[in-house]
C-alpha atoms as a PDB file:
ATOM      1  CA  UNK A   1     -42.808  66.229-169.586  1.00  0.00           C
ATOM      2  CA  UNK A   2     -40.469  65.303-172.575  1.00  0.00           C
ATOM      3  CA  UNK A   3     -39.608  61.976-172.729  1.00  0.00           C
ATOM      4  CA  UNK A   4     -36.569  59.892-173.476  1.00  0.00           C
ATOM      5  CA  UNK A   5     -36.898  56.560-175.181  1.00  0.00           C
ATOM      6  CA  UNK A   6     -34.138  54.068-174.329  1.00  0.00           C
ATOM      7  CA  UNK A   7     -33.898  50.974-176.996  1.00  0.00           C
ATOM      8  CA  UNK A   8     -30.687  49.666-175.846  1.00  0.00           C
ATOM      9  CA  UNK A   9     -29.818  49.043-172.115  1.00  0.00           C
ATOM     10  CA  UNK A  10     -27.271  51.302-170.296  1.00  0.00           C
ATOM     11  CA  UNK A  11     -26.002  52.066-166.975  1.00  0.00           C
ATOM     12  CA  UNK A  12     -29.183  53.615-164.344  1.00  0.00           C
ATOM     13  CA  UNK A  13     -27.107  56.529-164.189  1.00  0.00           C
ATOM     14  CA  UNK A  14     -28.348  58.183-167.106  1.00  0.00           C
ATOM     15  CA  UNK A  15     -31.987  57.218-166.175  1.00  0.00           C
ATOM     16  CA  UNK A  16     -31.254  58.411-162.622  1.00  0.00           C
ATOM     17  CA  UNK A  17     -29.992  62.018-163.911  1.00  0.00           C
ATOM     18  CA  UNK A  18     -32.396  62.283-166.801  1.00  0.00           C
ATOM     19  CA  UNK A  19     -35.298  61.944-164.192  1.00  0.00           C
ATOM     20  CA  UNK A  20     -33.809  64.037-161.919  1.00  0.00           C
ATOM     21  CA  UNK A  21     -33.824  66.982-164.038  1.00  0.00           C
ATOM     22  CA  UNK A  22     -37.341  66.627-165.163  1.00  0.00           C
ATOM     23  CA  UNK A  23     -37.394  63.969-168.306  1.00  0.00           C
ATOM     24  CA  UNK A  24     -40.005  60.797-168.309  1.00  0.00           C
ATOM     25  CA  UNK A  25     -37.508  57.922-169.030  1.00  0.00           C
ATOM     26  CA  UNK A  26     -38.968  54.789-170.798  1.00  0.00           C
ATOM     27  CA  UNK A  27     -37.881  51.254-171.245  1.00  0.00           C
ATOM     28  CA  UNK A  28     -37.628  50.263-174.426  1.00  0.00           C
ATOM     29  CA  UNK A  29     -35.434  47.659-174.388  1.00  0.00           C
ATOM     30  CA  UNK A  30     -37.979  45.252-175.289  1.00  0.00           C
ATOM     31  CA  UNK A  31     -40.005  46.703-177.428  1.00  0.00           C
ATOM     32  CA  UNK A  32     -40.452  45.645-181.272  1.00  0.00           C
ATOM     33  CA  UNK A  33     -39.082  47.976-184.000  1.00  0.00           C
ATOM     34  CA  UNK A  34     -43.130  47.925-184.358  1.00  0.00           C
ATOM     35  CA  UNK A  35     -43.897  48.977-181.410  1.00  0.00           C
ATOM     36  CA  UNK A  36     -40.995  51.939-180.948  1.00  0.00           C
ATOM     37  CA  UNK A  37     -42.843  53.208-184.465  1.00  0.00           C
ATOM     38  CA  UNK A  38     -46.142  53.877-182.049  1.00  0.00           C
ATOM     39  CA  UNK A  39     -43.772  56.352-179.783  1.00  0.00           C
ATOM     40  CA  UNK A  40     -41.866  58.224-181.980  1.00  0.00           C
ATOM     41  CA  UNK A  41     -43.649  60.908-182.818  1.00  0.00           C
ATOM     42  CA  UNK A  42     -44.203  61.825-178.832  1.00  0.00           C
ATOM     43  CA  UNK A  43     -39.988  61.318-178.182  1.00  0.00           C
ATOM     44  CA  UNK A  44     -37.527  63.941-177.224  1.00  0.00           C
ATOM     45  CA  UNK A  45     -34.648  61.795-177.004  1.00  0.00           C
ATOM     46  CA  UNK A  46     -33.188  58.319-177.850  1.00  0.00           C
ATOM     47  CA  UNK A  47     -30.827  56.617-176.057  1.00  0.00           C
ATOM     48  CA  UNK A  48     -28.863  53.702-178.237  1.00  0.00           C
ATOM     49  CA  UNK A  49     -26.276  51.429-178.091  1.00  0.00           C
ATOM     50  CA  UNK A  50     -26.531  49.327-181.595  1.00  0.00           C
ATOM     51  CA  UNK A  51     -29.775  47.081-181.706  1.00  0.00           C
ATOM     52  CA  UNK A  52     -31.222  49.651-184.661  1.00  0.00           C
ATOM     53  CA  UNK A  53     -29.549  51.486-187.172  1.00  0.00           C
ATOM     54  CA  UNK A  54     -30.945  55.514-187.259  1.00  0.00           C
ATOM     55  CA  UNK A  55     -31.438  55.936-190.508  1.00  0.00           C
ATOM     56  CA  UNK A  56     -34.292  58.435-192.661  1.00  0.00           C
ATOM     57  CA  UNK A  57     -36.622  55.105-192.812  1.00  0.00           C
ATOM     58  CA  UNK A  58     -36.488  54.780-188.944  1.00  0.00           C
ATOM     59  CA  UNK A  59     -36.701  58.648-187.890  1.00  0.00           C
ATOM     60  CA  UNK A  60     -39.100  59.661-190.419  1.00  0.00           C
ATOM     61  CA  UNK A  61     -42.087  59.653-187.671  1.00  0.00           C
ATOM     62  CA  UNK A  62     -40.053  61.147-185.023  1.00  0.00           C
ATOM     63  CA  UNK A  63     -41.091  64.414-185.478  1.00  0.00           C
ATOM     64  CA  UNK A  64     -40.479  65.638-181.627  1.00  0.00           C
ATOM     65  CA  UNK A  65     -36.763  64.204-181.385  1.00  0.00           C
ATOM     66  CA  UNK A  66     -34.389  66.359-180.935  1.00  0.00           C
ATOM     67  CA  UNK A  67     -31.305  64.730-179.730  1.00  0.00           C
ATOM     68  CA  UNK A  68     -29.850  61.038-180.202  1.00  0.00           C
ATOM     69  CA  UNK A  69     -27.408  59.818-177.370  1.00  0.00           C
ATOM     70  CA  UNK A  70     -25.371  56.894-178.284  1.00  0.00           C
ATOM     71  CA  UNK A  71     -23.409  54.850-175.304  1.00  0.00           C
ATOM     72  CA  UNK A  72     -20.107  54.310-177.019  1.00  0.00           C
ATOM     73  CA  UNK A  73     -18.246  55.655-179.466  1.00  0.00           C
ATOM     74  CA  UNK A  74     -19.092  55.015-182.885  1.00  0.00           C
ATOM     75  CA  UNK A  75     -21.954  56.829-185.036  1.00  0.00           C
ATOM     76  CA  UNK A  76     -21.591  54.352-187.832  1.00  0.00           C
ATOM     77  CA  UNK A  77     -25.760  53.644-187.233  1.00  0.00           C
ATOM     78  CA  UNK A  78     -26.921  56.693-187.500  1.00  0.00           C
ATOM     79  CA  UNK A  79     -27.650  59.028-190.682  1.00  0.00           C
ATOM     80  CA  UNK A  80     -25.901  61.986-189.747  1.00  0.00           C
ATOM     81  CA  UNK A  81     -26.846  64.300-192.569  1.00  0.00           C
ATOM     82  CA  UNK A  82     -30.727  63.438-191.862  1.00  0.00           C
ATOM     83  CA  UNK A  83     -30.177  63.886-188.631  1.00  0.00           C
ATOM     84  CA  UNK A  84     -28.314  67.810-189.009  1.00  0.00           C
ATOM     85  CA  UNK A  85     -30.737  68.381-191.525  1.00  0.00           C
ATOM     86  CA  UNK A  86     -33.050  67.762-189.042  1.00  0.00           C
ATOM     87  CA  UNK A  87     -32.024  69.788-186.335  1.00  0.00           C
ATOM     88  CA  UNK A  88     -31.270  66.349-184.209  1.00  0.00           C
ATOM     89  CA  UNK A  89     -28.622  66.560-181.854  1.00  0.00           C
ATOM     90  CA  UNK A  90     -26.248  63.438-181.711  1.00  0.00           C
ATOM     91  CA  UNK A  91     -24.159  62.288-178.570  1.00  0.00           C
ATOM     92  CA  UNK A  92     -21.920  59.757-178.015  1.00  0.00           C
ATOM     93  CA  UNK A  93     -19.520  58.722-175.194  1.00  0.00           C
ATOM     94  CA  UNK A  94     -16.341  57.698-176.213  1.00  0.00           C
ATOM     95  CA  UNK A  95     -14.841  59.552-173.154  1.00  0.00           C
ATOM     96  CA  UNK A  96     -15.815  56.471-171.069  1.00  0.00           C
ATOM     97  CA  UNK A  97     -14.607  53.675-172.566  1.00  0.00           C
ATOM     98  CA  UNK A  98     -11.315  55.449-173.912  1.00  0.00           C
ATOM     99  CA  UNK A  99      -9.396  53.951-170.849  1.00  0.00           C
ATOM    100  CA  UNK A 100     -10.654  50.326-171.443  1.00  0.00           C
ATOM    101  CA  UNK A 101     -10.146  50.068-174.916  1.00  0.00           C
ATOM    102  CA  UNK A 102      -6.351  51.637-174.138  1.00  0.00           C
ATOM    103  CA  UNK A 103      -5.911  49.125-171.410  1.00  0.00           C
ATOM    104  CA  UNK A 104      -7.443  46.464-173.266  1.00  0.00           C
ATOM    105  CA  UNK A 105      -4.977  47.043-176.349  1.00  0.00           C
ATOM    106  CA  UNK A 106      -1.903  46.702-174.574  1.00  0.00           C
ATOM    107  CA  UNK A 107      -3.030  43.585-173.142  1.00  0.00           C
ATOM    108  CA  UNK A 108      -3.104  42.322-176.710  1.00  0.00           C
ATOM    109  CA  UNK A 109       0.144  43.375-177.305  1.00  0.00           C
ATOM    110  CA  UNK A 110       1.619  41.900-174.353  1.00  0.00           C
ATOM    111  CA  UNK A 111      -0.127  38.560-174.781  1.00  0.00           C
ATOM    112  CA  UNK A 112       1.356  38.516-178.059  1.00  0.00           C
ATOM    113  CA  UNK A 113       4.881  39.415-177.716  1.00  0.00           C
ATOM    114  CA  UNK A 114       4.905  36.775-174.784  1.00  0.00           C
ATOM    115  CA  UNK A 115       2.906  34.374-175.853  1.00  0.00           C
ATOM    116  CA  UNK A 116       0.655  34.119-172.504  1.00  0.00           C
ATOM    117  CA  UNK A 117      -2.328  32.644-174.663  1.00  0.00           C
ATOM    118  CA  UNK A 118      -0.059  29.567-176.047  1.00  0.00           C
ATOM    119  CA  UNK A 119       1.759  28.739-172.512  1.00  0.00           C
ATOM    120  CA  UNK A 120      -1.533  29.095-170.535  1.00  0.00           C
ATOM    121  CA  UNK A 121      -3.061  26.508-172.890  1.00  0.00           C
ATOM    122  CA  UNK A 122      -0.262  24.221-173.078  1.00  0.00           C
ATOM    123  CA  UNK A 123       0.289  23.796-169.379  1.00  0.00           C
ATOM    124  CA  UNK A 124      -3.593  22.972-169.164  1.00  0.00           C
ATOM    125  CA  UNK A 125      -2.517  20.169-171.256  1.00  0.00           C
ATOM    126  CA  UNK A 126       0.478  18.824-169.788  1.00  0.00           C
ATOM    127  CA  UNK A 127       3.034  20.606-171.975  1.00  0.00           C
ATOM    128  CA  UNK A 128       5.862  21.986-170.169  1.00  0.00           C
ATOM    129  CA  UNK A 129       7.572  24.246-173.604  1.00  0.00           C
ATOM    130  CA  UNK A 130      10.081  26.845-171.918  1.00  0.00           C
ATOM    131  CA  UNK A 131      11.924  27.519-175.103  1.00  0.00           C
ATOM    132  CA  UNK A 132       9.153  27.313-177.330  1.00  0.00           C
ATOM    133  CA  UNK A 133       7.144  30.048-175.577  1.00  0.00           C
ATOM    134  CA  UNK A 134      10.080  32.540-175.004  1.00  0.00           C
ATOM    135  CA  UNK A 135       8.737  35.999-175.525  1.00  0.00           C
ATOM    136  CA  UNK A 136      10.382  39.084-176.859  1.00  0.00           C
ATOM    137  CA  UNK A 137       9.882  42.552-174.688  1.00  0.00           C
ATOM    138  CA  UNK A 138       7.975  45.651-175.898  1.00  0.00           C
ATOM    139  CA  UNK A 139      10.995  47.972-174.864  1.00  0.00           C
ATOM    140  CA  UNK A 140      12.584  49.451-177.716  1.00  0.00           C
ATOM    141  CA  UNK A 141      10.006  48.900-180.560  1.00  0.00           C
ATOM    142  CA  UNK A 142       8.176  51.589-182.695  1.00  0.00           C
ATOM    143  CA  UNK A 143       4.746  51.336-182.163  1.00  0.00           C
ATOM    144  CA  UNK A 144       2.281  53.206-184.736  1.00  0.00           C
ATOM    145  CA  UNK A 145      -0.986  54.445-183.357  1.00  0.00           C
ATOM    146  CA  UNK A 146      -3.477  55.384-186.357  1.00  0.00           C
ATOM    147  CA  UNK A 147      -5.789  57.551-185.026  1.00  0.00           C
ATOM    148  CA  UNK A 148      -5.332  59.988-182.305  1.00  0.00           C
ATOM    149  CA  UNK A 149      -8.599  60.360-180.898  1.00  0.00           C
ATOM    150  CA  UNK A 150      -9.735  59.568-177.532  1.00  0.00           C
ATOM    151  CA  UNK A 151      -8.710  55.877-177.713  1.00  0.00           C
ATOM    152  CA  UNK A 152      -5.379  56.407-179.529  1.00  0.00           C
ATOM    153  CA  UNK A 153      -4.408  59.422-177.193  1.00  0.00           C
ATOM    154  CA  UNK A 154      -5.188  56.728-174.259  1.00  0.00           C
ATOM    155  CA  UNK A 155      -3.247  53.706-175.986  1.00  0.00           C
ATOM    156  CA  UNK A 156      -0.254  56.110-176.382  1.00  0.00           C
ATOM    157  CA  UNK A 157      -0.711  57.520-172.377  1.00  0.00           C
ATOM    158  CA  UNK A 158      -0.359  53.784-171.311  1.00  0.00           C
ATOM    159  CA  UNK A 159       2.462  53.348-173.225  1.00  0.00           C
ATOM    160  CA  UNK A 160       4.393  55.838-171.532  1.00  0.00           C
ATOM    161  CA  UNK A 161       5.641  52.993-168.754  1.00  0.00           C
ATOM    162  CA  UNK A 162       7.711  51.344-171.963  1.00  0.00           C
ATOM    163  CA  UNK A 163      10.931  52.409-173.152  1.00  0.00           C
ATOM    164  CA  UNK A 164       9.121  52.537-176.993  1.00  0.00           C
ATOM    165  CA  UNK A 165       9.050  55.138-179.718  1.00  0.00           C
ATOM    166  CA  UNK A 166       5.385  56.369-180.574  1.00  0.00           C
ATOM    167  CA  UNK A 167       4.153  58.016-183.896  1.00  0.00           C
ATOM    168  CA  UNK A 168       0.631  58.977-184.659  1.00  0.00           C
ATOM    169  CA  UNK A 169      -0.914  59.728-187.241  1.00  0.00           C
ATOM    170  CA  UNK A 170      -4.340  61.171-187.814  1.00  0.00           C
ATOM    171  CA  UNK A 171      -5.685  62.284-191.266  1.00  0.00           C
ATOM    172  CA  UNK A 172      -8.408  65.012-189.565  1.00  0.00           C
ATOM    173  CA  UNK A 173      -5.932  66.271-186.159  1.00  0.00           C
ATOM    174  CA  UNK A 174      -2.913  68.345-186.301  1.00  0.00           C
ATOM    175  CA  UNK A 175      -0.684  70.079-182.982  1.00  0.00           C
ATOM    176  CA  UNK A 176      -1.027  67.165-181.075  1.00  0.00           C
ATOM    177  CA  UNK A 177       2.419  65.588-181.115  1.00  0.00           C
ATOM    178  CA  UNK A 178       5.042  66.112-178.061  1.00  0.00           C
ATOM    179  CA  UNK A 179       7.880  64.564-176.373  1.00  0.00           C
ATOM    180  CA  UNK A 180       6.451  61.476-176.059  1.00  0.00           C
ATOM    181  CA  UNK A 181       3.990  61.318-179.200  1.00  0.00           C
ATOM    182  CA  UNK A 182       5.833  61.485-182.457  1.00  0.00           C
ATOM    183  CA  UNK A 183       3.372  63.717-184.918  1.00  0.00           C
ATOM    184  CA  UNK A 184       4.089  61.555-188.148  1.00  0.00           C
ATOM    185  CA  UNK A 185       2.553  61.100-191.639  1.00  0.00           C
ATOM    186  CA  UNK A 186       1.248  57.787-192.636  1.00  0.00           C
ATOM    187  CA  UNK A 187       4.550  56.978-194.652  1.00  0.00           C
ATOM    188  CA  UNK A 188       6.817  56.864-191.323  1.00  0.00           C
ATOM    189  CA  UNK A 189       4.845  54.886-189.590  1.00  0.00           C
ATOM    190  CA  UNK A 190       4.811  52.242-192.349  1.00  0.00           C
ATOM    191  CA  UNK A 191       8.481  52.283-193.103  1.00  0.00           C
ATOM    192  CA  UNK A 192       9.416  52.367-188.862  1.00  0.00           C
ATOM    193  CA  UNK A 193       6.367  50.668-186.546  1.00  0.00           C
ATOM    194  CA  UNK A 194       7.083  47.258-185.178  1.00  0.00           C
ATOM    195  CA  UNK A 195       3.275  47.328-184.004  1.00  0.00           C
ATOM    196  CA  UNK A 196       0.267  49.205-185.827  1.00  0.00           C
ATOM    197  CA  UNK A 197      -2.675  50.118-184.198  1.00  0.00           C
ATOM    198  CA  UNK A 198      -6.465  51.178-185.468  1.00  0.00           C
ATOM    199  CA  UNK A 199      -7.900  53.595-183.610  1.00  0.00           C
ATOM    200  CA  UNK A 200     -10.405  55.005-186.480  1.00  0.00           C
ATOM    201  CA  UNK A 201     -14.328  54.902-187.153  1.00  0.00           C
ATOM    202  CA  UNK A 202     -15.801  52.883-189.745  1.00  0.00           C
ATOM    203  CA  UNK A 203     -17.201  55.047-192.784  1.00  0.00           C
ATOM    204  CA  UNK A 204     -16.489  55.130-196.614  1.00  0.00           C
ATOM    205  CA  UNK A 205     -13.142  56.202-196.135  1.00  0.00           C
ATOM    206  CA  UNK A 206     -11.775  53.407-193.526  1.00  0.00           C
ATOM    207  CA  UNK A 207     -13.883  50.762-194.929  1.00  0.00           C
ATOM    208  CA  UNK A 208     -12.018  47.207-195.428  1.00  0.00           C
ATOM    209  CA  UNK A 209      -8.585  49.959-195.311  1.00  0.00           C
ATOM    210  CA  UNK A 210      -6.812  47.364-193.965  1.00  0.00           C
ATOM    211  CA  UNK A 211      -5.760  45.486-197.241  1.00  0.00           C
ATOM    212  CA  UNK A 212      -3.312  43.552-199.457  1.00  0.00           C
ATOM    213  CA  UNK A 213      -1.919  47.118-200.896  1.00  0.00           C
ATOM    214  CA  UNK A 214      -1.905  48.750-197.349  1.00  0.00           C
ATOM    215  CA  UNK A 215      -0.584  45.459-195.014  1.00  0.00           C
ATOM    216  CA  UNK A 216       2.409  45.346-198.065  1.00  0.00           C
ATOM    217  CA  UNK A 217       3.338  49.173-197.662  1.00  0.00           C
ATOM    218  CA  UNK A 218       4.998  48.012-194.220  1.00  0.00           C
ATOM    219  CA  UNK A 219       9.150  48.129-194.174  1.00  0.00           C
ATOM    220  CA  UNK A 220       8.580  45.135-191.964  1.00  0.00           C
ATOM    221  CA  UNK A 221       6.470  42.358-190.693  1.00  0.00           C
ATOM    222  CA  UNK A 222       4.178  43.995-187.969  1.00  0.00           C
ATOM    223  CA  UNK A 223       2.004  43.316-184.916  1.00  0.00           C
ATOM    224  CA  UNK A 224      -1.359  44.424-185.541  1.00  0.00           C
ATOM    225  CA  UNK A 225      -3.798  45.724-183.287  1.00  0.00           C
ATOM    226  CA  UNK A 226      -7.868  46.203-184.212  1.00  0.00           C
ATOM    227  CA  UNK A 227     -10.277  47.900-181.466  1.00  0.00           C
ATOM    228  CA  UNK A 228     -12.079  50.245-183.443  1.00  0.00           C
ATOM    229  CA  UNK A 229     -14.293  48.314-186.040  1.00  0.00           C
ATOM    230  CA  UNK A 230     -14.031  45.071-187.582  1.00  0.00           C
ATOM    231  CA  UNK A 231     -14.798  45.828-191.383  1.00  0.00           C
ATOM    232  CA  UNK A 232     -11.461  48.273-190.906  1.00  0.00           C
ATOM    233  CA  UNK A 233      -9.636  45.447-192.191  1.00  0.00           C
ATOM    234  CA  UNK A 234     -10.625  42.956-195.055  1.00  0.00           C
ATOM    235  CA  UNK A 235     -10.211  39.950-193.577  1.00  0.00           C
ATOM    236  CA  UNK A 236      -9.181  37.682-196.074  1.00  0.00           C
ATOM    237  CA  UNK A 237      -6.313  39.632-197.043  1.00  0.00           C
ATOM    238  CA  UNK A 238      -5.778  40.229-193.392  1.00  0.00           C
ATOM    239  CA  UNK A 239      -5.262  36.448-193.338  1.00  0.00           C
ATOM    240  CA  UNK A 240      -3.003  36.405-196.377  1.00  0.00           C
ATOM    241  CA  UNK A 241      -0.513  38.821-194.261  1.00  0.00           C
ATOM    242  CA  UNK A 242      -0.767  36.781-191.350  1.00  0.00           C
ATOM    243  CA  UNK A 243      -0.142  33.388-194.032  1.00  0.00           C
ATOM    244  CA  UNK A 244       2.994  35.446-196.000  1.00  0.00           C
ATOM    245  CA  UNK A 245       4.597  36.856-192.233  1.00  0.00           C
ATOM    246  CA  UNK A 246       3.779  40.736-193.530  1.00  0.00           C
ATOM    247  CA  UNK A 247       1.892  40.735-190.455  1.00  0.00           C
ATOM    248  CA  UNK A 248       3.592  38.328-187.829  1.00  0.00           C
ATOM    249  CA  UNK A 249       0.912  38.656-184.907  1.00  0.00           C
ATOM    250  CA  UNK A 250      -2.798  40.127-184.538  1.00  0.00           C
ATOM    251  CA  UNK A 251      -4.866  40.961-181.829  1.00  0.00           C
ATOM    252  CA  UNK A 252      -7.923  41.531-182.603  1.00  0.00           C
ATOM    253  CA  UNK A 253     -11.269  42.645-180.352  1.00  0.00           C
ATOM    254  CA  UNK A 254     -13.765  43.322-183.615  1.00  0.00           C
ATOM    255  CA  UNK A 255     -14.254  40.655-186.391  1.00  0.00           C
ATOM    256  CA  UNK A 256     -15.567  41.890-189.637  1.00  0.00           C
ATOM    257  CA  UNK A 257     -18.141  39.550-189.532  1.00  0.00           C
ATOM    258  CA  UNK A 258     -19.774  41.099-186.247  1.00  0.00           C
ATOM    259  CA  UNK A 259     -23.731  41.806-186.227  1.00  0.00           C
ATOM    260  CA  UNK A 260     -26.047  43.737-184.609  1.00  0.00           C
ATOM    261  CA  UNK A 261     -26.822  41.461-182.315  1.00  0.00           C
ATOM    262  CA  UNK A 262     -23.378  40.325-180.928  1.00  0.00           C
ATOM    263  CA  UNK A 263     -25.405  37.468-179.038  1.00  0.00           C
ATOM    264  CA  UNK A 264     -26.313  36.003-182.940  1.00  0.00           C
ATOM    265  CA  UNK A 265     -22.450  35.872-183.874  1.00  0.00           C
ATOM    266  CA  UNK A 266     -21.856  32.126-184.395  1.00  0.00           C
ATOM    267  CA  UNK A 267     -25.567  31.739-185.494  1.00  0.00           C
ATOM    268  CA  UNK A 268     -24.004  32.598-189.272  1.00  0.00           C
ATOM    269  CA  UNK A 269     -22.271  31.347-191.446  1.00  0.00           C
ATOM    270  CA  UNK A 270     -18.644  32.000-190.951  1.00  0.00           C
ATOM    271  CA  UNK A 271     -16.187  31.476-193.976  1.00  0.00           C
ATOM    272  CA  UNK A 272     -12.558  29.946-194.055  1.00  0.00           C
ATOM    273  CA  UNK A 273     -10.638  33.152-193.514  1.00  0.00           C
ATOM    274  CA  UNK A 274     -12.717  33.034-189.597  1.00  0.00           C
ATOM    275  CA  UNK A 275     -11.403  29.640-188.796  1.00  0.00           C
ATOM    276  CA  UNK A 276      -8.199  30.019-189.787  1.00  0.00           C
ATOM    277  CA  UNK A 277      -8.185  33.561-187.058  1.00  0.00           C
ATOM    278  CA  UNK A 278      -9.213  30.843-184.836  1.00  0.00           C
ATOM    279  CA  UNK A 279      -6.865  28.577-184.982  1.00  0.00           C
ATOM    280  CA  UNK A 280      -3.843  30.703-186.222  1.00  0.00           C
ATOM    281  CA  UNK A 281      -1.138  30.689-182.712  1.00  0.00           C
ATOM    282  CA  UNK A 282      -0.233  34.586-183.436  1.00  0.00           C
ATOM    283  CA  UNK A 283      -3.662  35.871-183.221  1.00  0.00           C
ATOM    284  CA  UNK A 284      -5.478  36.890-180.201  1.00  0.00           C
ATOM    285  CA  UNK A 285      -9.308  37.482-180.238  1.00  0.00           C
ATOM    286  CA  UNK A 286     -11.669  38.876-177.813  1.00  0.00           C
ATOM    287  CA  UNK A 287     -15.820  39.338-178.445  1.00  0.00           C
ATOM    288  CA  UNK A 288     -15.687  43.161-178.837  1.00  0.00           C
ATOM    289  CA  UNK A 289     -15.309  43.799-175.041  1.00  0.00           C
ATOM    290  CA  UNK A 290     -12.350  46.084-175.402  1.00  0.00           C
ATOM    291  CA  UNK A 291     -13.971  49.058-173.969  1.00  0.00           C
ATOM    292  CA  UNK A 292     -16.402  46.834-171.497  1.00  0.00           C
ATOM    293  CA  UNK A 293     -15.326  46.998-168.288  1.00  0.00           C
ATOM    294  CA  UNK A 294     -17.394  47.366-164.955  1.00  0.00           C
ATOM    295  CA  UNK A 295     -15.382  50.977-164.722  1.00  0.00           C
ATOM    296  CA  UNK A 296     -16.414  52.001-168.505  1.00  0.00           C
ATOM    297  CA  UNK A 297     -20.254  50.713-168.225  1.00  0.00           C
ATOM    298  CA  UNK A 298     -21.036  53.463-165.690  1.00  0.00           C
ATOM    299  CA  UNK A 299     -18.843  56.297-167.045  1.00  0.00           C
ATOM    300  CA  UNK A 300     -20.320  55.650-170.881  1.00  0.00           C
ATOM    301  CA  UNK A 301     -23.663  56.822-169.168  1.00  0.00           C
ATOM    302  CA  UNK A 302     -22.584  59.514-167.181  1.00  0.00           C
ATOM    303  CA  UNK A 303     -20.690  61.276-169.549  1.00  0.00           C
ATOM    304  CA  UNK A 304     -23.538  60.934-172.313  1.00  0.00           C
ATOM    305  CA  UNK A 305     -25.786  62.340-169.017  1.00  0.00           C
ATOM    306  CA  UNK A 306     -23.007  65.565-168.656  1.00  0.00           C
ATOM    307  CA  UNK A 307     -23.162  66.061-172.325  1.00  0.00           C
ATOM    308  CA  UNK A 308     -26.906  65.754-172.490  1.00  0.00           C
ATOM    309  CA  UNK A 309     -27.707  68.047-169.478  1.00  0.00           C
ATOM    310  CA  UNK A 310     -25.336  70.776-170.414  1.00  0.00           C
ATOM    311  CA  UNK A 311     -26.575  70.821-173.954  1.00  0.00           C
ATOM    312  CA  UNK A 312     -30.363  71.355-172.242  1.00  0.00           C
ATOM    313  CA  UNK A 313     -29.032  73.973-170.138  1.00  0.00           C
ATOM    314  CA  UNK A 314     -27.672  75.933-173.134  1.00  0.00           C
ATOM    315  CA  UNK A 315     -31.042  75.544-175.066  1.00  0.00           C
ATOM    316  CA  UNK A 316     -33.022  76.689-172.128  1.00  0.00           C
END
């Protein structure tokens, strides 16, 4: 019976499916780094969310894996070139959360433009500010969706209820622009958006991106939007946009100072450019939760349990 080593917990689903076709399931969710050593070299599969990365070090005793399913979206822990050179299939989910994050991201943005997050506070505390808190309406703004993957294809679908223009741009897709989406180069959307949103993985490429030079290529002062990976964005000179109005608003889901263990966060130390995110009126935050909803728990597992079970019965 080949089995199936889960570190991280997911939804029963998966477990449920995975047994059902014939695999032997094991909690691993407790186990030490130690102790998942001992198994490896008598695992099929892995089932992960973030708690290790999957690098050579890790996998080098796992000589009976042969696939890697990761709940989520991002493959930002695991070696990829070991892993094809390998012969270790990798799966991830981002199918199941694409709705949440989308959902999630215009929440921001409306929380933003109408200050929700200011009024809601003041009222708590006896401050009755009508004219201080009036808001300005999406309609008729350019927003800029970088990144037209699952979760910026979603973002843009949800905007379809505003009256806004729409231009994507994505450095590896083509053919995917239509009367609604406006196919666009980087350039336009820095000389037109009103709001910019990430909607890219973290790797060499689209690390700390979000900088002095790139925040001062805008036409205009923007909103910004951040649900795909913290260190997108350096966040110091994230905070000297916010401090110079290049970038009048940000909502932001991922911090760059995130760990593997999102439980640890505050258990650091956190520098100046963190408390001034926290106390800045035009920022929104939110503990990486963008794509973790009730809804997007269970469909994260059954899709990775489709892609998993299809892939078997093409092997077979």
């Amino acid at each position: 019976m080949k089995k199936v080593l889960f570190i991280d917990s997911v939804h029963s689903v998966l477990i449920e499916r995975l047994e059902k076709y014939g695999f032997e399931c094991i909690d691993g969710t407790k186990f030490s780094l130690e102790e998942i050593q001992v198994l490896l070299p008598e695992i099929f599969g892995i089932v992960i969310r973030a708690r290790f990365t999957m690098n050579e070090e890790f996998l080098a005793n796992a000589k009976a894996l042969k696939f890697i399913a990761r709940s989520g979206s991002g493959l930002e822990n695991i070696d990829q070139n070991y892993c094809k050179q390998q012969n270790i299939k990798l799966f991830n989910s981002p199918e199941g959360n694409r709705n949440a994050v989308a959902e999630h991201a215009l929440g921001m943005l409306l929380i933003l433009l109408n200050h929700l997050h200011i009024a809601d506070l003041q009222i708590r505390n006896g401050v009755w500010n009508r004219e201080g808190n009036r808001g300005e309406e999406l309609d008729g703004k350019t927003v800029g969706i970088i990144g037209f993957g699952n979760n910026g294809a979603a973002f843009a679908k949800k905007l379809r209820g505003f009256d806004v223009k729409v231009m994507a741009y994505d450095k590896y897709k083509t053919g995917f622009g239509d009367h609604f989406v406006h196919e666009c180069t980087l350039e336009a959307i820095m000389e037109q958006a009103d709001v910019v949103s990430f909607h890219i993985p973290l790797n060499k490429e689209t690390k700390y991106w979000g900088s002095t030079d790139f925040f001062n290529a805008f036409a205009k002062p923007i909103i910004l939007l951040n649900l795909s990976r913290g260190k997108i964005e350096n966040t110091k000179d994230l905070v000297q946009a916010l401090k110079s109005g290049k970038i009048r608003a940000a909502g932001l889901d991922v911090l760059e100072f995130e760990t593997k263990s999102f439980e640890s966060f505050f258990e650091q130390h956190l520098p100046e450019e963190f408390q001034y995110l926290i106390q800045a009126e035009n920022v929104v935050l939110s503990p990486h939760v963008g794509g973790w909803t009730k809804e997007s728990y269970f469909k994260l597992s059954d899709v990775l349990a489709d892609k998993i079970l299809d892939w078997m019965g093409s092997i077979s």
